[in-house]
Protein backbone atom coordinates (compact mmCIF):
# COMPACT_ATOMS: atom_id res chain seq x y z
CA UNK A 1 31.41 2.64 -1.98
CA UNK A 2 33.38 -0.71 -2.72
CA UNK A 3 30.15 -2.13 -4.42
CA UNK A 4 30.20 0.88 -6.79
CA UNK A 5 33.80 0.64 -7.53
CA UNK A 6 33.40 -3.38 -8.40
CA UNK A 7 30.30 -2.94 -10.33
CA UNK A 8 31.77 0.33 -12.63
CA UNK A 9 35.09 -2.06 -12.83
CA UNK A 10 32.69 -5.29 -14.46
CA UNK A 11 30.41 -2.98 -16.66
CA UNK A 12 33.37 -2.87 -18.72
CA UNK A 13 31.92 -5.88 -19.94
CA UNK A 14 28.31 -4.95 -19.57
CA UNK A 15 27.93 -7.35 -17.22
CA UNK A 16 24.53 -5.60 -15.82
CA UNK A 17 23.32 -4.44 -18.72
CA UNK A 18 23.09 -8.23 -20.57
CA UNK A 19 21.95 -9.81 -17.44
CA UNK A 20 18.83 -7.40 -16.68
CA UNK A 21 18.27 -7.94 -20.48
CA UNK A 22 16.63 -11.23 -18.51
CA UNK A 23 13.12 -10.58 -16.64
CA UNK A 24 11.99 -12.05 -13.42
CA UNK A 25 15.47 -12.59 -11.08
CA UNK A 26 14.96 -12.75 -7.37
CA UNK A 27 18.25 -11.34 -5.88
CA UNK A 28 19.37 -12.21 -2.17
CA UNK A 29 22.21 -10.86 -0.80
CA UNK A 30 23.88 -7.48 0.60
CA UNK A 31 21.63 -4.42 0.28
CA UNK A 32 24.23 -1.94 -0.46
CA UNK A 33 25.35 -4.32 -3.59
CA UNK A 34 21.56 -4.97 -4.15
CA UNK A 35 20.52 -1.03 -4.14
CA UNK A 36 23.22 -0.67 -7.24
CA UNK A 37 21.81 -3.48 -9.01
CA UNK A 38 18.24 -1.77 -8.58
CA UNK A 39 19.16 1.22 -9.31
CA UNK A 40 21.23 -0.03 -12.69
CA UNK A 41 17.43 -2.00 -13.69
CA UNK A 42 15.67 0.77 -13.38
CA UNK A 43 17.75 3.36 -15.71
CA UNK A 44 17.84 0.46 -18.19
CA UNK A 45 13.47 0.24 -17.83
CA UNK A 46 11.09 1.93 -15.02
CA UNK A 47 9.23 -1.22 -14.94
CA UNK A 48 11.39 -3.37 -13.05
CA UNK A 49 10.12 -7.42 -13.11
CA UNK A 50 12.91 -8.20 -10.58
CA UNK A 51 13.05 -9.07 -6.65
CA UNK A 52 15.53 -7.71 -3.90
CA UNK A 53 15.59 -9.35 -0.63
CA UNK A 54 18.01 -7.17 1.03
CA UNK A 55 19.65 -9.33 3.84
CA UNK A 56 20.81 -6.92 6.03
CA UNK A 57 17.45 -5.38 7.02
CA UNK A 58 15.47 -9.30 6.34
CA UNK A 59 16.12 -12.78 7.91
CA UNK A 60 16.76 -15.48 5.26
CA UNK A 61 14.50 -17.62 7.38
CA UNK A 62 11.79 -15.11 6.84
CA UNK A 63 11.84 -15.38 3.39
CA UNK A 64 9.14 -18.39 2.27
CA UNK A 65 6.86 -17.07 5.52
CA UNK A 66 5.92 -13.59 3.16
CA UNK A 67 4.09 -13.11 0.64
CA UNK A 68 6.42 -13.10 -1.96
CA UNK A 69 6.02 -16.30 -4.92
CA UNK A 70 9.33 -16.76 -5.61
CA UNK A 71 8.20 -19.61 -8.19
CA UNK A 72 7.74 -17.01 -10.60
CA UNK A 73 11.09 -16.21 -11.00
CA UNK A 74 13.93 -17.39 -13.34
CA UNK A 75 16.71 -17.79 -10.72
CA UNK A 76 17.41 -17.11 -7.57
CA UNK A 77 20.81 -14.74 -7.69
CA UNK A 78 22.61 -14.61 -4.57
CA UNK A 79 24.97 -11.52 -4.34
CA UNK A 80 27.85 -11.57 -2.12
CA UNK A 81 31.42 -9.26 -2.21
CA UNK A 82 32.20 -10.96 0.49
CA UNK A 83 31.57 -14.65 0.55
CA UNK A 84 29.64 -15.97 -2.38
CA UNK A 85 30.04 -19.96 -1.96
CA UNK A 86 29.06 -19.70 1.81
CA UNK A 87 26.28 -17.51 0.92
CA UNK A 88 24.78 -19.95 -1.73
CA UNK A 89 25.03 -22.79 0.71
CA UNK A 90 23.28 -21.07 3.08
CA UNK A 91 20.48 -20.01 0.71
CA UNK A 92 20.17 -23.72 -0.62
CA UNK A 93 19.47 -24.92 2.68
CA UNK A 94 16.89 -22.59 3.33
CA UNK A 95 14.99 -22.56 0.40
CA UNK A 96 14.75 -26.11 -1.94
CA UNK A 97 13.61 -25.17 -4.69
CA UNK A 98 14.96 -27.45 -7.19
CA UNK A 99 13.17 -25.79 -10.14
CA UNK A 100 14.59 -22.86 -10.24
CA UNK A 101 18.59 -22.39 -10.65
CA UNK A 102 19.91 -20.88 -7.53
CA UNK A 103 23.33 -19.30 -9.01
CA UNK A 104 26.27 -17.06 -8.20
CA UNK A 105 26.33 -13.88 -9.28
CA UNK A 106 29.90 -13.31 -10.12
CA UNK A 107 31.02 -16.95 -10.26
CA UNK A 108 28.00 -18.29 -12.70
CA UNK A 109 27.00 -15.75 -14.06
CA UNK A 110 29.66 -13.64 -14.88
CA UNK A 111 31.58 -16.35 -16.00
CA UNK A 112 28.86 -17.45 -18.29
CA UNK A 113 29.22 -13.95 -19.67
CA UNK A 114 32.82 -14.11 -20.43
CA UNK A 115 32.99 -17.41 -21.75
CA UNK A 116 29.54 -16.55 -24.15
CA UNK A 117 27.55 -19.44 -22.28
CA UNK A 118 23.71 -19.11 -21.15
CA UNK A 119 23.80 -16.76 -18.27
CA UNK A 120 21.25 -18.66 -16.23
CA UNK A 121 22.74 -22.26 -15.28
CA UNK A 122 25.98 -22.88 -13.16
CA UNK A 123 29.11 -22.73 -14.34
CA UNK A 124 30.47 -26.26 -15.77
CA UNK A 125 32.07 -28.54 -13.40
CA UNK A 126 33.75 -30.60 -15.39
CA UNK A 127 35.92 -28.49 -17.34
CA UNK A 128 38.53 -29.75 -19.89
CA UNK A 129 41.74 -29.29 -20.80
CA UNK A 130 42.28 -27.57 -24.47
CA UNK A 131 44.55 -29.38 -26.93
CA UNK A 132 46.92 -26.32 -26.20
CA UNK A 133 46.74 -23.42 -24.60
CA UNK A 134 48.35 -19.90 -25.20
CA UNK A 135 49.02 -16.46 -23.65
CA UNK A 136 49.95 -13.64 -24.93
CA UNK A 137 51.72 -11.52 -22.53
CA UNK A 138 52.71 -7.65 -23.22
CA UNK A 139 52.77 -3.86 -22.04
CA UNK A 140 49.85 -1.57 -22.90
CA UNK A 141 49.40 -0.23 -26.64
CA UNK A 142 52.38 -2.45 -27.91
CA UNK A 143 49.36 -3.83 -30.37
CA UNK A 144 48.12 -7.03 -28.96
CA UNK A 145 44.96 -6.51 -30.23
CA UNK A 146 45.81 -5.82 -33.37
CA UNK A 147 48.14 -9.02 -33.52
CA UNK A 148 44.44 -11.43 -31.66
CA UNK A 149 42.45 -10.63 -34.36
CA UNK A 150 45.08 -11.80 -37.01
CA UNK A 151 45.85 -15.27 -34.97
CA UNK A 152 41.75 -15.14 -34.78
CA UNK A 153 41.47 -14.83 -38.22
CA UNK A 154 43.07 -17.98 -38.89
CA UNK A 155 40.52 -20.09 -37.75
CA UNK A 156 42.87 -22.48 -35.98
CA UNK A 157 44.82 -20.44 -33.24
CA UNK A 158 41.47 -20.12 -30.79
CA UNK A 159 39.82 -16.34 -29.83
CA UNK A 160 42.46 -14.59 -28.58
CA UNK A 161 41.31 -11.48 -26.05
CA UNK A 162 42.03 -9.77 -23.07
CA UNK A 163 40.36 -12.17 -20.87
CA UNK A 164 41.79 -11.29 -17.15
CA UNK A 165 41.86 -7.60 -16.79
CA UNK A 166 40.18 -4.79 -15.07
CA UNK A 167 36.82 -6.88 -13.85
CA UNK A 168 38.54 -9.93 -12.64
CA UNK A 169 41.32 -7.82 -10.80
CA UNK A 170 38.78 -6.07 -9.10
CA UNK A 171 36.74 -9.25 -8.39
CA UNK A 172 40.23 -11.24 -7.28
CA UNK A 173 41.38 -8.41 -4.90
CA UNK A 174 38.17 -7.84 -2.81
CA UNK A 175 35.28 -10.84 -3.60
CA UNK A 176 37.21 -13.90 -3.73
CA UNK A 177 37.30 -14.85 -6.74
CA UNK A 178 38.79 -17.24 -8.30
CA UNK A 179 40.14 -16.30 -11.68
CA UNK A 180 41.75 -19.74 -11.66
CA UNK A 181 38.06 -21.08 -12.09
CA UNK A 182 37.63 -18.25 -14.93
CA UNK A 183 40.24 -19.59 -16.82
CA UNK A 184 39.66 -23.45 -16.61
CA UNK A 185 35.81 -22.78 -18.11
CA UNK A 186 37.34 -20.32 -20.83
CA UNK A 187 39.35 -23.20 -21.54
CA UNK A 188 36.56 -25.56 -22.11
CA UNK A 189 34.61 -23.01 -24.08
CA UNK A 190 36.43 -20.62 -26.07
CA UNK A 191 38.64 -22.95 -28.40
CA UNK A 192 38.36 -23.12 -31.66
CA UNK A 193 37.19 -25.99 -33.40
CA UNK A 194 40.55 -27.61 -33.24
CA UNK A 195 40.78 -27.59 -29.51
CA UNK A 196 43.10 -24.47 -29.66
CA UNK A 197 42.52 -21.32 -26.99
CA UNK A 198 44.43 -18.23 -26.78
CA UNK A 199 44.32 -15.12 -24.19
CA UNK A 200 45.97 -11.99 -23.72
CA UNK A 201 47.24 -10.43 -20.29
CA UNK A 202 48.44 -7.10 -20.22
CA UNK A 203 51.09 -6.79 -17.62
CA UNK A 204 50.08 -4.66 -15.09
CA UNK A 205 46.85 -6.49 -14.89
CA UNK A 206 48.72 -9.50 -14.03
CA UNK A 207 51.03 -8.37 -11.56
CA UNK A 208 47.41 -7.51 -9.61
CA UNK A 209 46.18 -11.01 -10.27
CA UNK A 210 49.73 -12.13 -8.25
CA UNK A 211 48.65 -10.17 -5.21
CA UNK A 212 45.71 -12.32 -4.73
CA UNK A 213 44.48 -15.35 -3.15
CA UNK A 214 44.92 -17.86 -5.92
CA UNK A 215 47.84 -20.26 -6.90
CA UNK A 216 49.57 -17.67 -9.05
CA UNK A 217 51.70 -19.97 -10.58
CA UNK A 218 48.97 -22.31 -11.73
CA UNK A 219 48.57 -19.75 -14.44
CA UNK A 220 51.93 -21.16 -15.36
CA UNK A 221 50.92 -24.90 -15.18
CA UNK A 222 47.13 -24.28 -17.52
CA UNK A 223 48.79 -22.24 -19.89
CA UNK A 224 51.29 -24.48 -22.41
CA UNK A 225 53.11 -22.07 -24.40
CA UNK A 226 53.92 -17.83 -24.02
CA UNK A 227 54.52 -15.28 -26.36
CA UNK A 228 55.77 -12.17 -25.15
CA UNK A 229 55.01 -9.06 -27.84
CA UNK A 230 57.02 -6.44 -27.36
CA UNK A 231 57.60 -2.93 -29.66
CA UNK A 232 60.89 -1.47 -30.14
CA UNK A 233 59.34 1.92 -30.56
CA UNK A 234 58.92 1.88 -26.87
CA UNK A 235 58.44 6.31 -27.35
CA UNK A 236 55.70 5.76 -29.75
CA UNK A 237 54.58 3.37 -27.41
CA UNK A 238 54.24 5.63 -24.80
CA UNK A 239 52.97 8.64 -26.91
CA UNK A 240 50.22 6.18 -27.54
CA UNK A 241 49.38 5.03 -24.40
CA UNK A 242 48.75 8.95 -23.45
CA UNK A 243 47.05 9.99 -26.68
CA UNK A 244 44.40 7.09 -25.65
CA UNK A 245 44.19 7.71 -22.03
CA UNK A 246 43.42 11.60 -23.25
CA UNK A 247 40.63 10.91 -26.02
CA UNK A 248 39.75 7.86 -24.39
CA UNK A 249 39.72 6.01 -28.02
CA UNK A 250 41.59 2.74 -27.23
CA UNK A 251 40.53 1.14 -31.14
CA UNK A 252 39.05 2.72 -34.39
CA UNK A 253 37.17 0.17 -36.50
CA UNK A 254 36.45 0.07 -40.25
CA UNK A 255 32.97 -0.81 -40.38
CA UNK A 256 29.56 -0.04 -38.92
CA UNK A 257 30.19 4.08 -38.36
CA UNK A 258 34.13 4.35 -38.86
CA UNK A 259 33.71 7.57 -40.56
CA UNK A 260 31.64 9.21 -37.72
CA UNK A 261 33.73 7.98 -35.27
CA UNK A 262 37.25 8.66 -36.80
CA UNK A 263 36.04 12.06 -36.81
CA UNK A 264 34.82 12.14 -33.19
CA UNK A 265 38.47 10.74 -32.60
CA UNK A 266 40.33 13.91 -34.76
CA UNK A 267 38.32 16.14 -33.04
CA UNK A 268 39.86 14.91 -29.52
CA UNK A 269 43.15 15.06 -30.82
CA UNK A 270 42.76 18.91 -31.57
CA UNK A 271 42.14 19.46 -27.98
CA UNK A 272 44.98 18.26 -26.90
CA UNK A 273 47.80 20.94 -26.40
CA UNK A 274 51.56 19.62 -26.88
CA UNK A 275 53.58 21.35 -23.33
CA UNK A 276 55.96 20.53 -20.96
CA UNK A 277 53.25 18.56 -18.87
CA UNK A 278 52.34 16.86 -21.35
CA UNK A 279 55.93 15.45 -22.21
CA UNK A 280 56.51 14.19 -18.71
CA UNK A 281 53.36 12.28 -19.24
CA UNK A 282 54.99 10.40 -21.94
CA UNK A 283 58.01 9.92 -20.19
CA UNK A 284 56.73 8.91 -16.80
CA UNK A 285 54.65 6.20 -19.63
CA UNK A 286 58.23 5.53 -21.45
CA UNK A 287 59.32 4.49 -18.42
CA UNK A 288 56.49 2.29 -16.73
CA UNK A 289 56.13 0.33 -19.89
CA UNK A 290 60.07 -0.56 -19.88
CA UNK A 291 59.80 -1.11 -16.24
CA UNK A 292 56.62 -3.77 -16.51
CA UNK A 293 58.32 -5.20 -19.69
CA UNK A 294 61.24 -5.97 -17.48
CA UNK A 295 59.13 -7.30 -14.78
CA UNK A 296 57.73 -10.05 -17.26
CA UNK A 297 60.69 -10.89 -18.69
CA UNK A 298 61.95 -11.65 -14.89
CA UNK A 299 58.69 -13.00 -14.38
CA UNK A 300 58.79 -15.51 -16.91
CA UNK A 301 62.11 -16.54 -15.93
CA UNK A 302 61.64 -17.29 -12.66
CA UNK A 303 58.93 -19.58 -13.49
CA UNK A 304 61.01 -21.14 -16.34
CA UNK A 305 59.15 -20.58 -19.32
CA UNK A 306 60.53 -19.52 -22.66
CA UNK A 307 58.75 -17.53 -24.42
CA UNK A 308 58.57 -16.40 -28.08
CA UNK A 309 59.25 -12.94 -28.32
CA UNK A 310 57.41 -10.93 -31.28
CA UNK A 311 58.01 -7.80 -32.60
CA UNK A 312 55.13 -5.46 -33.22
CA UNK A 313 57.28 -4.01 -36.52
CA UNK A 314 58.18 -7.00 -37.22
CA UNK A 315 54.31 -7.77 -37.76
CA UNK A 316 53.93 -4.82 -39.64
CA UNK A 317 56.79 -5.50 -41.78
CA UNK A 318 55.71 -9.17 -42.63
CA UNK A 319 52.67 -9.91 -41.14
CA UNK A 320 52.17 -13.99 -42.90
CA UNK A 321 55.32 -14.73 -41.95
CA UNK A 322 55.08 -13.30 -37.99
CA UNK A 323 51.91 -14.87 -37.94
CA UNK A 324 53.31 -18.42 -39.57
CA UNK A 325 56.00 -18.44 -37.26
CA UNK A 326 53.31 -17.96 -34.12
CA UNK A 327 51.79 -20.97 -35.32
CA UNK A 328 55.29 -23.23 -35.57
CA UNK A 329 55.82 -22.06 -32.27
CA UNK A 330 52.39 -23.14 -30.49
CA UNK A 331 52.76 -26.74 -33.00
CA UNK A 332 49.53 -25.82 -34.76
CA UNK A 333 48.92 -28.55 -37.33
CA UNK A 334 47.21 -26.71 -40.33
CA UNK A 335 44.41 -28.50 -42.17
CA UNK A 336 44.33 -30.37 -45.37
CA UNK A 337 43.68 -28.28 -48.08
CA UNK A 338 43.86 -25.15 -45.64
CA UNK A 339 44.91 -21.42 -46.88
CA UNK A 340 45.55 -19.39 -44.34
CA UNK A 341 43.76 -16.02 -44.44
CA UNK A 342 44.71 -13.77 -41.99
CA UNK A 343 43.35 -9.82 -41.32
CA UNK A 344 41.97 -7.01 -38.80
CA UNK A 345 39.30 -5.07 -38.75
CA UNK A 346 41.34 -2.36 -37.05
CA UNK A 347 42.21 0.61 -38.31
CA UNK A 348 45.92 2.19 -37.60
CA UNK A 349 45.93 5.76 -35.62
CA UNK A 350 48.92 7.22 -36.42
CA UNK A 351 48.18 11.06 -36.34
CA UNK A 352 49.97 14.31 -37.41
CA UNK A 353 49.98 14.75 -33.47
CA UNK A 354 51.18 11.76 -32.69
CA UNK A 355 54.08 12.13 -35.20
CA UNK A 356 54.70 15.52 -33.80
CA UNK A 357 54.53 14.56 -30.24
CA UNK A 358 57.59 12.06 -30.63
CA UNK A 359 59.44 14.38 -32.37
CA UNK A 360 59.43 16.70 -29.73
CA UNK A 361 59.87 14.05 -27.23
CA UNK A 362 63.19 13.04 -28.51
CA UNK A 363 64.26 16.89 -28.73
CA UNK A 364 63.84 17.50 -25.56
CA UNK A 365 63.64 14.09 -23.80
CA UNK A 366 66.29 11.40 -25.38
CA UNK A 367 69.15 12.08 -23.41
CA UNK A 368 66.96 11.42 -20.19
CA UNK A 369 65.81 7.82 -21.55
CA UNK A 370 68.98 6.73 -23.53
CA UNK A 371 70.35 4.93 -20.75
CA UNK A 372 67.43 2.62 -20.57
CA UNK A 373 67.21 2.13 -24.11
């Protein structure tokens, strides 16, 4: 059951589906892990090139005494929730092979993924430190993404993106990973040409990352420089939050089929029935996203870092001059001869039941949240 909650938490990424894009993997390691992995190859094609040598009904040692040629595979994957490093050792000294990459399956190669590196090699060793390095850190819906693709449309403020969320949480709390090790090679790899790299944590993400077994505050020591985005509309906020969760639309884009999806999106929003249940949904959201907003301003104290705080409306009211000011703040020299274009390709989702949501949120609802406010 655990490996099917892990693996449903990474195909956010679609983890599985780009590495059994590859042909000819021998995978060692637990069978219960290995059976989803099979299982995933075989929706994706019938005619399944790859190996599973299931360890907990077959001896390691056994393994070079059958009949299998395990030269005519890629890479040896060895698949572990529970102890991936011990498990490649272990492998390595069994079978020397030095022609074929014998690699982690969470650790190289998901990695690899994330950082948009060849899936098949180990992960660098000798990672480097960026020229600077920023987080974003903010609540859900408080438009993040929205403000990453404007810093990533300058060309000089890295690829800002929600690097540490649902996989590596899930990854962190029950494989042992390391998202320290994450980080550093993101770090090395996901700059932009200026030696600039940028993430974004949403916060209840990284209150999950705290609970695990890495130096939390090491976070604080790679990272230089924080900006914590905040929105002052902290109801629409909320009424967002639950519109998304309910349609299950996080983003609407304007190209490729915008059309065909905005109207797949409209047609989830007349399904969805304004009541009193629906209300205390955005109130019990109201009040989690001023709660976790709280937490990371005491967070961020206690591990002495000032931040710069940005307004979502403030972005929308002057978005070159929010943007400008981001780059002051992180000392981002710009170019000679550089004009600095910045835009989105998102599109906004404000909706007639959004709009009429709030307004019968605050009828019914303000006095409740006024003291918070």
């Amino acid at each position: 059951m655990k490996s099917k909650q892990i693996f449903q938490a990474i195909e956010e990424t679609n983890f599985l589906k780009q590495l059994l894009s590859q042909k000819k993997l021998f995978f060692v390691g637990d069978g219960e892990s290995l059976k989803y992995i099979q299982d995933f190859s075989l929706n994706l094609n019938p005619k399944d090139s790859n190996y599973y040598y299931d360890l907990s009904a077959n001896k390691l040692s056994n393994l070079l005494k059958g009949d299998v040629d395990i030269n005519q595979y890629q890479a040896i994957i060895v698949v572990s929730l529970i102890d991936e490093a011990a498990l490649l050792a272990t492998v390595k000294e069994e079978i020397s092979l030095p022609q074929i990459p014998t690699l982690r399956l969470f650790t190289d190669i998901f990695i690899n993924l994330l950082c948009q590196q060849p899936l098949l090699k180990p992960i660098a060793q000798d990672t480097k430190k960026p020229h600077t390095a920023y987080a974003i850190l903010t609540t859900p819906r408080s438009g993040s993404t929205y403000l990453c693709e404007l810093l990533d449309s300058t060309k000089i403020a890295g690829h800002p993106q929600e690097h540490l969320r649902l996989a590596a949480q899930e990854l962190s709390l029950y494989c042992n990973f390391n998202y320290l090790t994450l980080l550093d090679n993101l770090m090395t790899y996901r700059t932009s040409d200026n030696g600039v790299f940028g993430t974004k944590i949403i916060s209840h993400f990284l209150f999950e990352l705290k609970q695990t077994k890495p130096n939390f505050k090491q976070i604080f020591k790679s990272i230089d420089k924080f900006i914590l985005l905040v929105r002052k509309d902290k109801v629409a906020q909320a009424v967002s939050l639950v519109v998304a969760q309910k349609t299950e639309v996080w983003h609407l884009h304007k190209n490729g089929n915008a059309q065909e999806k905005d109207s797949d999106y409209q047609s989830k929003l007349e399904n969805i029935i304004i009541d009193d249940a629906l209300l205390d949904n955005v109130e019990q959201k109201y009040n989690f996203i001023v709660r976790q907003e709280t937490r990371l301003k005491e967070l961020l104290a206690n591990n002495q870092v000032e931040p710069l705080i940005v307004v979502y409306e403030d972005i929308l009211a002057n978005c070159p001059e929010q943007i400008k000011g981001i780059l002051d703040f992180l000392a981002i020299a710009q170019p000679e001869e550089y004009t600095m274009q910045i835009k989105s390709g998102l599109k906004k989702m404000p909706s007639r039941l959004s709009q009429e949501i709030i307004q019968q949120y605050r009828q019914k609802k303000t006095p409740s949240i006024s003291i918070q406010r």
